[in-house]
Protein backbone atom coordinates (compact mmCIF):
# COMPACT_ATOMS: atom_id res chain seq x y z
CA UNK A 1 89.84 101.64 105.34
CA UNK A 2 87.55 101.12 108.29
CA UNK A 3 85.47 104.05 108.52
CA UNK A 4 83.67 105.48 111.45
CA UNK A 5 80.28 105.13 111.32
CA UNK A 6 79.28 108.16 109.90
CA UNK A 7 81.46 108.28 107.10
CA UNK A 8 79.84 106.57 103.91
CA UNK A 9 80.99 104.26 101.08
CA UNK A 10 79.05 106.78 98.71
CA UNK A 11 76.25 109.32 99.78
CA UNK A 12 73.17 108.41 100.19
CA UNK A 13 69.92 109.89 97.49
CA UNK A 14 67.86 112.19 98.75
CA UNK A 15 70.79 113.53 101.76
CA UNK A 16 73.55 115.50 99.03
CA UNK A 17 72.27 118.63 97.06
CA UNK A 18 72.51 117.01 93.22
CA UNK A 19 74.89 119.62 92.53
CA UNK A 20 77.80 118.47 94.99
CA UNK A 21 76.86 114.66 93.65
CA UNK A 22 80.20 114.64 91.46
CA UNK A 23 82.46 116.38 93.35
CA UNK A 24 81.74 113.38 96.58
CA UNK A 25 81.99 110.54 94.44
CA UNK A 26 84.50 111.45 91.33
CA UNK A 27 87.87 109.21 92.58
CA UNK A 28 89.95 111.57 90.18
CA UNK A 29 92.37 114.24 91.31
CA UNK A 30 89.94 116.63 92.84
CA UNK A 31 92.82 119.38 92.21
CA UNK A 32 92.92 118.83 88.21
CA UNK A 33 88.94 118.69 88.67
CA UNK A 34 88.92 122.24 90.17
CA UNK A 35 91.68 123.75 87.60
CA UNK A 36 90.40 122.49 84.72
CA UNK A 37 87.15 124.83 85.79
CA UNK A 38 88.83 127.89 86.96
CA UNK A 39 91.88 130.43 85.53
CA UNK A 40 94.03 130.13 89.15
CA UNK A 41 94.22 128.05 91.56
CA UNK A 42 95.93 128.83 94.75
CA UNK A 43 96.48 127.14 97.91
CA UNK A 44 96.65 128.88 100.92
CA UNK A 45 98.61 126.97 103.81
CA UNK A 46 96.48 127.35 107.43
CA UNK A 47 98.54 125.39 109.36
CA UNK A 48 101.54 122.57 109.30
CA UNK A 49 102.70 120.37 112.40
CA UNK A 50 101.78 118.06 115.15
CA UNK A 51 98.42 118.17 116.47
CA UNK A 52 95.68 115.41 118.44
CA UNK A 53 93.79 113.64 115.49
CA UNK A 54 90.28 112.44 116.21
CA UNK A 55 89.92 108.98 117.36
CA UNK A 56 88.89 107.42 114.12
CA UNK A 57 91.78 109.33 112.12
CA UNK A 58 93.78 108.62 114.42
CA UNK A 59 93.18 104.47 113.66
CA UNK A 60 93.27 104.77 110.17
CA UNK A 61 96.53 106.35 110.23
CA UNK A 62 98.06 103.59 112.32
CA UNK A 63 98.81 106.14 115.53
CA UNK A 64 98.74 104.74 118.95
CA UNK A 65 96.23 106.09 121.35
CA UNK A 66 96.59 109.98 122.59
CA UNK A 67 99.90 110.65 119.42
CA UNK A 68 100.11 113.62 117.58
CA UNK A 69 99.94 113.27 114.32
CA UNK A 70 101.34 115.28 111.52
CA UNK A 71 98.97 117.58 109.57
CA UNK A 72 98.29 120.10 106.90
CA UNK A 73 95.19 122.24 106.25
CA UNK A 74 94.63 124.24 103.41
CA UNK A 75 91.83 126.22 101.48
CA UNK A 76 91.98 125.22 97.80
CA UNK A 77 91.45 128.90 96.26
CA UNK A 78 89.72 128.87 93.24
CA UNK A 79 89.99 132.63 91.14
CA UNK A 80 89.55 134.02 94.45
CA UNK A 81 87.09 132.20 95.67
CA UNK A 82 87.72 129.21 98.47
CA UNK A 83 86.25 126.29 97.55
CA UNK A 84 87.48 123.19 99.33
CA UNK A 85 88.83 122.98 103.08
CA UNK A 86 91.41 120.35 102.89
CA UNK A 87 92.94 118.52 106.03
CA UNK A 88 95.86 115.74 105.56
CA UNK A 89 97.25 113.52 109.13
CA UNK A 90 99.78 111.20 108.53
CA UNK A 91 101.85 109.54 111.47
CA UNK A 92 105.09 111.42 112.05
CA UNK A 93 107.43 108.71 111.54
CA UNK A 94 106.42 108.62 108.10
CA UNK A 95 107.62 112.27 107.47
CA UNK A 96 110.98 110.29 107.57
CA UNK A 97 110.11 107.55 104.87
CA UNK A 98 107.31 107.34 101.91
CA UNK A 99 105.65 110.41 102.81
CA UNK A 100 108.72 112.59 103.31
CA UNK A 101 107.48 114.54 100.31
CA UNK A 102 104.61 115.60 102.41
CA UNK A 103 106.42 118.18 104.75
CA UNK A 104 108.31 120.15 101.76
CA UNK A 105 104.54 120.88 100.03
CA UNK A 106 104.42 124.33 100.83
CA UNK A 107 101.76 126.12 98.91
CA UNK A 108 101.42 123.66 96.11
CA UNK A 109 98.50 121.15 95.56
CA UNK A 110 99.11 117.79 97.54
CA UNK A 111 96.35 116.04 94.95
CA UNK A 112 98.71 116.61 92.70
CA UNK A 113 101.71 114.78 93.94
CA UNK A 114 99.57 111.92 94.77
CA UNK A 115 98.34 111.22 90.94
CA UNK A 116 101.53 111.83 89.93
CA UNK A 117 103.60 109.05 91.58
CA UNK A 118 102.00 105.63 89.90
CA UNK A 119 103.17 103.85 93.43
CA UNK A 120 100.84 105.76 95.38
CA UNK A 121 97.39 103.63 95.39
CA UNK A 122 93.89 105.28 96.78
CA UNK A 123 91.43 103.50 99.07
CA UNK A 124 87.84 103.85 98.78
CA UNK A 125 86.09 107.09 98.85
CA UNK A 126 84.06 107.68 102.24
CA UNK A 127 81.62 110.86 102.39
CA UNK A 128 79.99 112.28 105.48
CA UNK A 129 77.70 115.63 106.34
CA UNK A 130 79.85 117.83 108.00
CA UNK A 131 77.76 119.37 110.63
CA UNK A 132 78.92 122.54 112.90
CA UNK A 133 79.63 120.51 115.95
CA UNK A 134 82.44 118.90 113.69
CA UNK A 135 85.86 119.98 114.42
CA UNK A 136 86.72 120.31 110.60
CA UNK A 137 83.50 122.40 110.15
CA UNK A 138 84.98 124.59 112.71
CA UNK A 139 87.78 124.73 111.48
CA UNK A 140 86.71 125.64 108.19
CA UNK A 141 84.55 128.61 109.43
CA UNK A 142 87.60 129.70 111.51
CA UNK A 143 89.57 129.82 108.10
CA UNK A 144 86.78 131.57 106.58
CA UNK A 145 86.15 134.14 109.37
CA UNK A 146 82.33 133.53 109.16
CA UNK A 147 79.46 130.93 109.66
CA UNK A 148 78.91 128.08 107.53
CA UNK A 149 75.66 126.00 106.70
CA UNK A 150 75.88 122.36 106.83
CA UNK A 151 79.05 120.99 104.80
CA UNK A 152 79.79 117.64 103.05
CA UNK A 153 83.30 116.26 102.85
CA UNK A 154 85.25 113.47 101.88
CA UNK A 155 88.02 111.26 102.53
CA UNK A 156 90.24 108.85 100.96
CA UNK A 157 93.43 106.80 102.66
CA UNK A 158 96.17 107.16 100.35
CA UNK A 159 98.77 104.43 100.80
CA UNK A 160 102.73 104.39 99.68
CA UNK A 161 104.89 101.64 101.01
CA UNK A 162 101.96 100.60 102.44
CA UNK A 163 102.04 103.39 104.94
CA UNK A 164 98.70 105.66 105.17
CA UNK A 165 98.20 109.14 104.66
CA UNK A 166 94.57 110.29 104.89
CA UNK A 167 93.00 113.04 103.02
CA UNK A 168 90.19 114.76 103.71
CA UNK A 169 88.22 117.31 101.74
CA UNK A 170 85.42 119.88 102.98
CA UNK A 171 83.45 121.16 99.77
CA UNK A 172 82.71 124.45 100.67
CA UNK A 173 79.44 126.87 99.66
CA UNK A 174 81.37 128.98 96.88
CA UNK A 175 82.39 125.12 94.80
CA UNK A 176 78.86 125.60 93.63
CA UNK A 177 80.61 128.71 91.38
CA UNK A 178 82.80 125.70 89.58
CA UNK A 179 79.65 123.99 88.08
């Protein structure tokens, strides 16, 4: 994966509060990391279908210039409390193929269908400071119906068939509730 340049191989001492440390840079399923510290966990769907990708998403998902992609956003719900502000793309045409799977997710975890098929492989970890100028930061406090501080977030390209699908996650304020 050939991150932009703010995205980071791992985040950087001194920039990440200590206590969001783990959650950046554990390459486990971050869903069975959040159940196994909560009694429910819910997903609540924001939104499902074509939209513009940012440039660099855009590249890693193998989409010619100024193509929609395909894309899911979700708040991982943790006993009541959202804690994660998830946002898939994947290139349309692979709706069809590896990733058909994808599209028929509903209100279940993705994370979890991608640990559970062994032919699935990860990529790298990449971590960045979401700031409010960025549109997932946004988009996050638009989910949340009020302001946000500073985020952090990572991302992962998840490959099957060797066709991407990138994930990324926005830890949000209340994670700090899940230890």
């Amino acid at each position: 994966m050939s991150p932009d340049r703010h995205w980071k191989p791992r985040p950087l001492h001194g920039q990440v509060p200590q206590r969001l440390r783990p959650w950046l840079t554990d390459a486990n399923s971050l869903t069975a990391r959040i159940a196994a510290r909560c009694t429910e966990l819910r997903v609540r769907v924001l939104r499902t279908g074509l939209a513009l990708p940012v440039e660099d998403e855009r590249r890693l998902v193998g989409l010619p210039s100024k193509r929609r992609a395909w894309t899911r956003e979700v708040l991982l719900v943790a006993d009541g409390w959202p804690v994660v502000f998830a946002h898939t793309v994947l290139a349309p045409r692979h709706l069809r193929g590896p990733w058909r799977m994808a599209a028929g997710m509903g209100g279940r975890p993705l994370g979890a269908a991608l640990f559970a098929q062994p032919r699935i492989v990860r990529g790298p970890l990449h971590c960045q400071r979401i700031a409010a100028a960025h549109p997932l930061h946004r988009r996050a406090e638009q989910a949340l119906g009020r302001k946000l501080p500073v985020l952090w977030g990572r991302r992962s390209r998840f490959l099957h068939a060797g066709n991407p699908l990138l994930v990324t996650e926005v830890f949000l304020p209340d994670i700090a509730r899940l230890g």
